[in-house]
C-alpha atoms as a PDB file:
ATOM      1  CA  UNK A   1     -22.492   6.245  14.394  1.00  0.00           C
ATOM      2  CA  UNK A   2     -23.074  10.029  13.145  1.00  0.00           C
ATOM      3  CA  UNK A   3     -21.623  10.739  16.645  1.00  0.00           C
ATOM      4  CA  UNK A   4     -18.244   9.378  15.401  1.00  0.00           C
ATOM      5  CA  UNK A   5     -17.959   9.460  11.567  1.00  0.00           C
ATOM      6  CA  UNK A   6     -18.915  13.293  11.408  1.00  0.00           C
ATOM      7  CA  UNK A   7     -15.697  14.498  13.752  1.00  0.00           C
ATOM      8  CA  UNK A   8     -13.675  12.206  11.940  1.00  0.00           C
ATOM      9  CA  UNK A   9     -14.952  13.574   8.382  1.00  0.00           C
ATOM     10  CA  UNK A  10     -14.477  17.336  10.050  1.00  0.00           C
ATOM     11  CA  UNK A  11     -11.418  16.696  11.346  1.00  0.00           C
ATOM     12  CA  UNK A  12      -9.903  14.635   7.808  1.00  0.00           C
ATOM     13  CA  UNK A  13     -11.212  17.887   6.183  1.00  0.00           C
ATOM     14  CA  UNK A  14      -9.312  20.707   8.050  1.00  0.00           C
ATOM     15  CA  UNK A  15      -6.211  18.860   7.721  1.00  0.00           C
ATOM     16  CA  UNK A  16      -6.436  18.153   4.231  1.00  0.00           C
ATOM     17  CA  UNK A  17      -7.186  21.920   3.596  1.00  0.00           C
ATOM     18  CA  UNK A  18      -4.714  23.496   6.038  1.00  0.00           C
ATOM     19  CA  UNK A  19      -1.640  21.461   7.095  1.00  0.00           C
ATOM     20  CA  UNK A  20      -1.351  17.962   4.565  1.00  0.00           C
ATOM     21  CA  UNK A  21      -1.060  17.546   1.013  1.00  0.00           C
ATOM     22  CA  UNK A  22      -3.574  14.922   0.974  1.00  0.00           C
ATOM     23  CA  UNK A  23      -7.749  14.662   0.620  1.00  0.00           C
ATOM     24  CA  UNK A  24      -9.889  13.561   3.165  1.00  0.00           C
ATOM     25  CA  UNK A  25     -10.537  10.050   2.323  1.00  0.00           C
ATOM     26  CA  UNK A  26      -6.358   9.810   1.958  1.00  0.00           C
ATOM     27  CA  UNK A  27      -5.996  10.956   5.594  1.00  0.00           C
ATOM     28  CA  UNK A  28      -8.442   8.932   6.702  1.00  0.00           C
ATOM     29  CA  UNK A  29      -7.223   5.487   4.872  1.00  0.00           C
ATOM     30  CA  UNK A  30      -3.812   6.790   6.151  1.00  0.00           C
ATOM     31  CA  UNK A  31      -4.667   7.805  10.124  1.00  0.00           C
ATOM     32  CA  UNK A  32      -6.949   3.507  10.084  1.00  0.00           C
ATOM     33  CA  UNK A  33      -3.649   2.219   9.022  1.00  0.00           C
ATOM     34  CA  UNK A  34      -1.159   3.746  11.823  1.00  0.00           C
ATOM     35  CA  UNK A  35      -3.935   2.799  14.523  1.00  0.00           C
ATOM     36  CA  UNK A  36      -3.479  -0.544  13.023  1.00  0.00           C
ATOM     37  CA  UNK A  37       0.008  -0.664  12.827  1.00  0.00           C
ATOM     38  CA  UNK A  38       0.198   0.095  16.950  1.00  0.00           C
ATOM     39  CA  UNK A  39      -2.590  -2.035  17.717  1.00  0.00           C
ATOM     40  CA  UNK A  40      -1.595  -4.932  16.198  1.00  0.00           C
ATOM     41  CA  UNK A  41       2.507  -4.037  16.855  1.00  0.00           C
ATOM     42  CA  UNK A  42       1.343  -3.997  20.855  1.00  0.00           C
ATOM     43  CA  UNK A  43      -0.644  -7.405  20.645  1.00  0.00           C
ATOM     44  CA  UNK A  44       2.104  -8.975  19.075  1.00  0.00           C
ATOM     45  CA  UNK A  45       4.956  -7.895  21.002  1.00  0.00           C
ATOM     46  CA  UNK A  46       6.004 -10.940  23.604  1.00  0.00           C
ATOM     47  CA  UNK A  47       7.520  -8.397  26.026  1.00  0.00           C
ATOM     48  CA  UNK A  48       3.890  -6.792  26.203  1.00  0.00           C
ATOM     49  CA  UNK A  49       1.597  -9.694  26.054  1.00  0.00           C
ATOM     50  CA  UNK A  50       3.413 -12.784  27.154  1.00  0.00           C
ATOM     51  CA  UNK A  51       2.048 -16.118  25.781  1.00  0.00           C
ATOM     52  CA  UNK A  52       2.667 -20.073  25.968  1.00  0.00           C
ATOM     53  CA  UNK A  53       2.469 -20.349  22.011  1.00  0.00           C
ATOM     54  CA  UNK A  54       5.459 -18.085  20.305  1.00  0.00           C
ATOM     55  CA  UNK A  55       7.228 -17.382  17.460  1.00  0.00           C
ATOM     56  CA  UNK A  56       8.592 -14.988  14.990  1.00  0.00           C
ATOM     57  CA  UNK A  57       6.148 -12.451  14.234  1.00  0.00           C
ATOM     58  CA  UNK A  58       6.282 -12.199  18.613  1.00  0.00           C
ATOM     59  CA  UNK A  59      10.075 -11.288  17.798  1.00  0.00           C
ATOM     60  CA  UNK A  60       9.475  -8.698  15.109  1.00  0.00           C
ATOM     61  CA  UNK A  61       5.526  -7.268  16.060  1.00  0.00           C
ATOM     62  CA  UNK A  62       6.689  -4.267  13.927  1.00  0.00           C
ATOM     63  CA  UNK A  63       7.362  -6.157  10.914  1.00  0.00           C
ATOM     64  CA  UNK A  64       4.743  -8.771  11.090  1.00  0.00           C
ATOM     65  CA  UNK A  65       2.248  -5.568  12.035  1.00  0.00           C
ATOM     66  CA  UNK A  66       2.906  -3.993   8.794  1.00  0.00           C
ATOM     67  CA  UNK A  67       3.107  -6.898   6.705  1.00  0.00           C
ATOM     68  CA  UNK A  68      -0.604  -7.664   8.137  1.00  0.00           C
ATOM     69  CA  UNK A  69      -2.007  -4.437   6.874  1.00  0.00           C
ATOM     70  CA  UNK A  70       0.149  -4.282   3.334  1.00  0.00           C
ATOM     71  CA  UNK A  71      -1.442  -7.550   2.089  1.00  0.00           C
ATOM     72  CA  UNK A  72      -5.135  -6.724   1.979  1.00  0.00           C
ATOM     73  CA  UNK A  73      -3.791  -3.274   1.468  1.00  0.00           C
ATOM     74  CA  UNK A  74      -2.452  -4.365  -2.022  1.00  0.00           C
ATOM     75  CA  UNK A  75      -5.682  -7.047  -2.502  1.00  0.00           C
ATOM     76  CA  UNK A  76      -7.871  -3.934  -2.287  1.00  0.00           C
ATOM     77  CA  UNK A  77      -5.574  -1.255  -5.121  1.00  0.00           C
ATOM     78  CA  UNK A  78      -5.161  -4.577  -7.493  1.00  0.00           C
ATOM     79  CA  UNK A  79      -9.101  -4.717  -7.249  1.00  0.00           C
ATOM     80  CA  UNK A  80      -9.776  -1.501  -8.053  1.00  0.00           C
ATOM     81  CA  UNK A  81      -6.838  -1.075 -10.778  1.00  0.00           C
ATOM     82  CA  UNK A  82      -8.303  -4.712 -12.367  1.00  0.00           C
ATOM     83  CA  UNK A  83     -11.968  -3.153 -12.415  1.00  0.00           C
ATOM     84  CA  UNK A  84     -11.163   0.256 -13.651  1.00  0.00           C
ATOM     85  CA  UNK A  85      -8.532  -0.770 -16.150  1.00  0.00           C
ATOM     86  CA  UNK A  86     -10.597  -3.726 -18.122  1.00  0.00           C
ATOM     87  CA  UNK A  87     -14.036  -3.602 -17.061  1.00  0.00           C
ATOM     88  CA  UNK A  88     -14.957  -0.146 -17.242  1.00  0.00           C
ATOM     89  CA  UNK A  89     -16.631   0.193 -20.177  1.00  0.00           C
ATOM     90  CA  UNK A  90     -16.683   4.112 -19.846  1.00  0.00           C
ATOM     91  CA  UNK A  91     -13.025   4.455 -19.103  1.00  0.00           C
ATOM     92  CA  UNK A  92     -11.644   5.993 -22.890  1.00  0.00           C
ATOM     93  CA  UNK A  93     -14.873   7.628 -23.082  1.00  0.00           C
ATOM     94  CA  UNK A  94     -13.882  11.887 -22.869  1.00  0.00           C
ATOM     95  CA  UNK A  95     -10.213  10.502 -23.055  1.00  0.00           C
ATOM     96  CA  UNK A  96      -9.421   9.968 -27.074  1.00  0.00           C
ATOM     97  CA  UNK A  97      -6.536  12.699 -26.884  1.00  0.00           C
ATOM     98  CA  UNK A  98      -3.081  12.823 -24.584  1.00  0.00           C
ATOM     99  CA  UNK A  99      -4.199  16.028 -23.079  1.00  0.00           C
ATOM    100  CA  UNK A 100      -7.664  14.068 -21.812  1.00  0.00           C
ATOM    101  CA  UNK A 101      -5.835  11.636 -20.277  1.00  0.00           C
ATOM    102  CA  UNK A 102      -3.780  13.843 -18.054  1.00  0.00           C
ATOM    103  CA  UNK A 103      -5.550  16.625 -17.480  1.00  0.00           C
ATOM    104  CA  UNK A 104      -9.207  15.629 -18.576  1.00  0.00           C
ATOM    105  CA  UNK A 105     -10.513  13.285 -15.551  1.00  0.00           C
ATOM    106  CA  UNK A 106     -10.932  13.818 -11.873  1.00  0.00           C
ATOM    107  CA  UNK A 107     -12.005  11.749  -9.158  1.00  0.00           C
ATOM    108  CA  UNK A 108     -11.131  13.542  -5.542  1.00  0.00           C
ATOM    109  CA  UNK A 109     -12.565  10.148  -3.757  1.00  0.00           C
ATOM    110  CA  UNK A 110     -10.348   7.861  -5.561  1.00  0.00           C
ATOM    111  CA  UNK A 111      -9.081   4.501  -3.247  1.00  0.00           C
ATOM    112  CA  UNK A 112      -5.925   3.655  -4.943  1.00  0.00           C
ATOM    113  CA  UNK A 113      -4.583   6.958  -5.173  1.00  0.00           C
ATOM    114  CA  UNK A 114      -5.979   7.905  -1.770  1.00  0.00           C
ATOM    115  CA  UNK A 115      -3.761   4.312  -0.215  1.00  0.00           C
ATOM    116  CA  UNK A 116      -0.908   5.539  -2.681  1.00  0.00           C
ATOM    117  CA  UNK A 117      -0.422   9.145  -1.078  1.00  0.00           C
ATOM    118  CA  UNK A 118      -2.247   8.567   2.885  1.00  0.00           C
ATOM    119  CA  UNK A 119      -1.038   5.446   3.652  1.00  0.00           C
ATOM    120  CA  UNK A 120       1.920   5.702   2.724  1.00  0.00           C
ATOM    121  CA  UNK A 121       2.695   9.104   3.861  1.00  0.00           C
ATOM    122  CA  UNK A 122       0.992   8.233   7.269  1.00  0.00           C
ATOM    123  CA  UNK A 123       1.735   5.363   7.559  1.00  0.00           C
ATOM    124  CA  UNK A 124       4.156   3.852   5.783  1.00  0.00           C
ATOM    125  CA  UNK A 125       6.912   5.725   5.653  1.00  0.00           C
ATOM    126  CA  UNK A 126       6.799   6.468   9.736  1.00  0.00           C
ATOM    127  CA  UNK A 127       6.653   2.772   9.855  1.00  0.00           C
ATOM    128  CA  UNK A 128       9.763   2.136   8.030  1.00  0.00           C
ATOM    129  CA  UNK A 129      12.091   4.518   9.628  1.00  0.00           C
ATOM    130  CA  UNK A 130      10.910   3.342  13.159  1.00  0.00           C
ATOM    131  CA  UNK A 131      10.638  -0.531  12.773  1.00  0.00           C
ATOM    132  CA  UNK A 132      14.188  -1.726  12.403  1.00  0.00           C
ATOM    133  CA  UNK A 133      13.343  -4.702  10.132  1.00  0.00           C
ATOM    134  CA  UNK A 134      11.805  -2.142   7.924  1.00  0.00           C
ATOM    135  CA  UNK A 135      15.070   0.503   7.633  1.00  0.00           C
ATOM    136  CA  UNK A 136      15.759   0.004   3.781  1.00  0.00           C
ATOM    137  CA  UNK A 137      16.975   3.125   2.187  1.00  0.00           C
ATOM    138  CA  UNK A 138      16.096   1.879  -1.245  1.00  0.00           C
ATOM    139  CA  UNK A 139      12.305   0.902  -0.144  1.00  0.00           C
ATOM    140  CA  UNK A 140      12.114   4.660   1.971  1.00  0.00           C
ATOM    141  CA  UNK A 141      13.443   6.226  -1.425  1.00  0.00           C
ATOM    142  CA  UNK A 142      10.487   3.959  -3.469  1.00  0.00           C
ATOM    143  CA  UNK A 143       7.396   5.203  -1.103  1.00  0.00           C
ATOM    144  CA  UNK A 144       8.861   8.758  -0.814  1.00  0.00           C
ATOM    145  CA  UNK A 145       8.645   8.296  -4.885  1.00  0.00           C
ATOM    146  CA  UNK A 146       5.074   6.275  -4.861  1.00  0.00           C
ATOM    147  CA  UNK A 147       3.865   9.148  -2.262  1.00  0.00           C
ATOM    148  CA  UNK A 148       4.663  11.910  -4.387  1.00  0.00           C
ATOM    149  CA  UNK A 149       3.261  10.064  -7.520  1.00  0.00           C
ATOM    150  CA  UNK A 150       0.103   9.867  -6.171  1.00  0.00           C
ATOM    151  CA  UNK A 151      -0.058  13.703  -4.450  1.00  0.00           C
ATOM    152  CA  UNK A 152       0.530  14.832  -7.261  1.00  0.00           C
ATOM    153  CA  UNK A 153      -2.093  13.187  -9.925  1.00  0.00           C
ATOM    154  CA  UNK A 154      -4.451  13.897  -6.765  1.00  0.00           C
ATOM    155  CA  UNK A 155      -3.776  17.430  -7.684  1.00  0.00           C
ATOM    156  CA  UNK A 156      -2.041  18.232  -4.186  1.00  0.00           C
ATOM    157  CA  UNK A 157       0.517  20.405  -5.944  1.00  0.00           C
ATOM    158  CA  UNK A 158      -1.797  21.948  -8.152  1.00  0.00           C
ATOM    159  CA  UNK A 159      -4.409  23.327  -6.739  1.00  0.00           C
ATOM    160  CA  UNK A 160      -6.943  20.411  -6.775  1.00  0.00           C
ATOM    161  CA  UNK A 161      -6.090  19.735 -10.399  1.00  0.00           C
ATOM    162  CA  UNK A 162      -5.408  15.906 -11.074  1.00  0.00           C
ATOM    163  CA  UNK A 163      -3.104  15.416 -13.614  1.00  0.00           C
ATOM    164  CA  UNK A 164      -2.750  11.624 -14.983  1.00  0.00           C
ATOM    165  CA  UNK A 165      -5.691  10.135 -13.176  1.00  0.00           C
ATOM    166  CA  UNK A 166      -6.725   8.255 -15.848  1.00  0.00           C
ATOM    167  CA  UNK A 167      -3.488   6.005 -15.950  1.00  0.00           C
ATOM    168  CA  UNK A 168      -3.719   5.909 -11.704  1.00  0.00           C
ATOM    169  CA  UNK A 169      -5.842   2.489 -12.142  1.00  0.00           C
ATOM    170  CA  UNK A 170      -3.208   0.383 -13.747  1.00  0.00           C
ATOM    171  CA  UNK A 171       0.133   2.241 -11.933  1.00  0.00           C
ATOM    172  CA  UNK A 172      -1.570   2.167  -8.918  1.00  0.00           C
ATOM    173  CA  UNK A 173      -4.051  -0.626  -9.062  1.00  0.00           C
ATOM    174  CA  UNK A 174      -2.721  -3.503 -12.032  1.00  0.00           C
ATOM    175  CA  UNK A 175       0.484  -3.611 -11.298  1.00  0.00           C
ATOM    176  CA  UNK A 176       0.625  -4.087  -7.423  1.00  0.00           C
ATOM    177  CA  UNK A 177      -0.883  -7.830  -8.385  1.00  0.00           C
ATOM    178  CA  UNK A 178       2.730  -8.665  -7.970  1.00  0.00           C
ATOM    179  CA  UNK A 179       2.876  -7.267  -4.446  1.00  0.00           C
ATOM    180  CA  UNK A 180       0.473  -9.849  -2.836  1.00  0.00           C
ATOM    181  CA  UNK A 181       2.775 -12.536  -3.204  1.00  0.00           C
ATOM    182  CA  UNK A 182       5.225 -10.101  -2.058  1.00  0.00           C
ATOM    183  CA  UNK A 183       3.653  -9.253   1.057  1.00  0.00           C
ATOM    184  CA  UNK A 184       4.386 -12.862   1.680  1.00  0.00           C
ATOM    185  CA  UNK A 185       7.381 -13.876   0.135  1.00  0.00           C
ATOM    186  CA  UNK A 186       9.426 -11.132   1.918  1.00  0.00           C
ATOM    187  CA  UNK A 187       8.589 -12.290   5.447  1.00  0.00           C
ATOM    188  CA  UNK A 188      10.860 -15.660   4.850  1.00  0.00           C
ATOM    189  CA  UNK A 189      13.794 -13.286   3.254  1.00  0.00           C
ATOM    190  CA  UNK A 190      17.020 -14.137   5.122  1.00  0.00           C
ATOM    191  CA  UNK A 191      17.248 -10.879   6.337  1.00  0.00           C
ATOM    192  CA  UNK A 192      14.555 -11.473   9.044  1.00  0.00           C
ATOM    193  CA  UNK A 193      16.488 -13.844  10.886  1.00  0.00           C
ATOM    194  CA  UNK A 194      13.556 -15.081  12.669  1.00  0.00           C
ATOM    195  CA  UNK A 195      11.135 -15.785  10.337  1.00  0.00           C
ATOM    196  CA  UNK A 196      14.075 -17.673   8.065  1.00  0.00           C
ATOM    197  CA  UNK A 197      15.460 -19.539  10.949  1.00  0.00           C
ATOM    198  CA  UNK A 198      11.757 -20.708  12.109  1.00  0.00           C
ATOM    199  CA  UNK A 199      10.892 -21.608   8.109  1.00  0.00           C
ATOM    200  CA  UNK A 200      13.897 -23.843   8.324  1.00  0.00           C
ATOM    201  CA  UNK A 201      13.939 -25.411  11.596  1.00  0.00           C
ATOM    202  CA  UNK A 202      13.738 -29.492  11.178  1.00  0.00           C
ATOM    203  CA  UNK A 203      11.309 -29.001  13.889  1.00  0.00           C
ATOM    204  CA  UNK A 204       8.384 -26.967  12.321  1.00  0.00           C
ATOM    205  CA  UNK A 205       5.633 -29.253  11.282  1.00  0.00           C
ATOM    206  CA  UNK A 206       4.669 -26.573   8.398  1.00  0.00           C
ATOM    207  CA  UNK A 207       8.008 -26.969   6.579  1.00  0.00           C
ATOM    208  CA  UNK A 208       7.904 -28.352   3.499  1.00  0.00           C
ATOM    209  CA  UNK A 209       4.168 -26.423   3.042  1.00  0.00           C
ATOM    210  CA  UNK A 210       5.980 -23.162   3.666  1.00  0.00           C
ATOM    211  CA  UNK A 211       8.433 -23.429   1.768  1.00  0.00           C
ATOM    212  CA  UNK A 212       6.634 -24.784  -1.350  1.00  0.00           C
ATOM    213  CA  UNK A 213       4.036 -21.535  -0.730  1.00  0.00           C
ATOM    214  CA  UNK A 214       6.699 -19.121  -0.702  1.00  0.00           C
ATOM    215  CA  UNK A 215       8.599 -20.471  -3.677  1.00  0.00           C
ATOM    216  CA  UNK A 216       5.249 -20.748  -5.793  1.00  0.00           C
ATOM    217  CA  UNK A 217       4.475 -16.906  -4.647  1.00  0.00           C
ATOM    218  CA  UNK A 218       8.172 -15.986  -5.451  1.00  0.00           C
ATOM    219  CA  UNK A 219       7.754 -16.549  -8.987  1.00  0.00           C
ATOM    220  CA  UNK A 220       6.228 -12.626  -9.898  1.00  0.00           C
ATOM    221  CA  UNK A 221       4.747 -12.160 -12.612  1.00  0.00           C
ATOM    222  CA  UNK A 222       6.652  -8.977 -14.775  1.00  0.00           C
ATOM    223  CA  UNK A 223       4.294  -6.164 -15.374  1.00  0.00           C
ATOM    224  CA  UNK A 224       4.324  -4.109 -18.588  1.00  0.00           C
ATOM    225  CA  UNK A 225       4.658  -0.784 -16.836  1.00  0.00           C
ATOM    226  CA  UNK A 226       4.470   0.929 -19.782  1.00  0.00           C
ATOM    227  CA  UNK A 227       0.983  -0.499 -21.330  1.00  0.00           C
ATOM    228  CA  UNK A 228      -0.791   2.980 -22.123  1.00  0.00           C
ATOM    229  CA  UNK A 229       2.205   6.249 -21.934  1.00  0.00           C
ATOM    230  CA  UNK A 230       4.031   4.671 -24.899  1.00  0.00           C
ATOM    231  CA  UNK A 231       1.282   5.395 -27.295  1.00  0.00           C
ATOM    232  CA  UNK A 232       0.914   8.942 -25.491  1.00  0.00           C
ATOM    233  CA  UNK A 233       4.589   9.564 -26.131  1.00  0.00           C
ATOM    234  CA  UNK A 234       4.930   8.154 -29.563  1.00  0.00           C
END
């Protein structure tokens, strides 16, 4: 296992130092999700692997590929972000003042923040300008945004410094509670004609369960995004 983990490690470190404004652990999280993304895009694709049973996701493998890896992708930040942000009893420890809470913590290993800048800059973003059903301008715009968010309280832009980390378990961990319904709700959008079509064909069995799912998990809970800054700015 050595054999394997210490290249990867090595070779997670030079880039991080040399060519990508990301840390190791980022570039690794972010180089497991593109394998992902191709593996599972290639299984799923009916032109690759024809089978007897088919049906939407074998029409969009690109879409249903990244929607795969998003959901336990946004199961593991809201974890985190739920642990950090209200069962931590250490967490305003060092952090009384607004300067301590941007510029007093750092955590170089951190798994939200390393999702919010690897992933997405790896793999996410690639994955939405080459997947058609995932060519949004608006949602390239938002992870260009997230991605930058999280490079720079991982201190990519300033020299290793992390600036905001303590606030990087609830904007990148609390709030994405509302993206796991998300993950799911978007599939049946009207916009992916095939998924739509198939959720609303008199023929499919699963109807009436479907559709009750994805209006319960449509109904998303509005996060207070501003739960800690406005007491830091007023």
């Amino acid at each position: 296992m050595d054999a394997i983990q210490n290249p990867l490690i090595d070779t997670a470190t030079t880039l991080s130092t040399h060519y990508l404004p990301l840390t190791p652990i980022a570039i690794l999280i972010g180089v497991t999700c593109l394998v992902a993304q191709i593996f599972l895009t290639l299984l799923l694709d009916k032109r690759i692997f024809p089978r007897k049973w088919q049906g939407p996701w074998n029409d969009l493998p690109g879409f249903t590929a990244h929607q795969l890896i998003a959901f336990p992708l946004m199961c593991i930040l809201t974890y985190y972000g739920m642990r950090d942000s209200f069962y931590n009893p250490d967490k305003e420890v060092g952090n009384e003042t607004s300067y301590d809470r941007v510029f007093g913590e750092t955590n170089l290993s951190d798994i939200p923040l390393a999702i919010g800048s690897g992933a997405i800059l790896i793999w996410d973003i690639p994955t939405s300008l080459l997947v058609p059903a995932l060519q949004d301008p608006l949602m390239l715009f938002h992870h260009v945004g997230m991605f930058l968010v999280a490079a720079t309280m991982s201190g990519a832009f300033s020299g290793g410094k992390m600036i905001g980390y303590y606030y990087a378990c609830y904007y990148f961990g609390v709030i994405e509670i509302s993206s796991i319904p998300l993950t799911y709700v978007d599939v049946f959008h009207p916009k992916y004609k095939y998924y739509f079509e198939w959720l609303n064909h008199k023929k499919n069995v699963n109807r009436p369960v479907m559709k009750a799912l994805s209006q319960t998990c449509g109904m998303r809970t509005m996060m207070k995004r501003v739960y800690q800054c406005g007491r830091d700015i007023f």
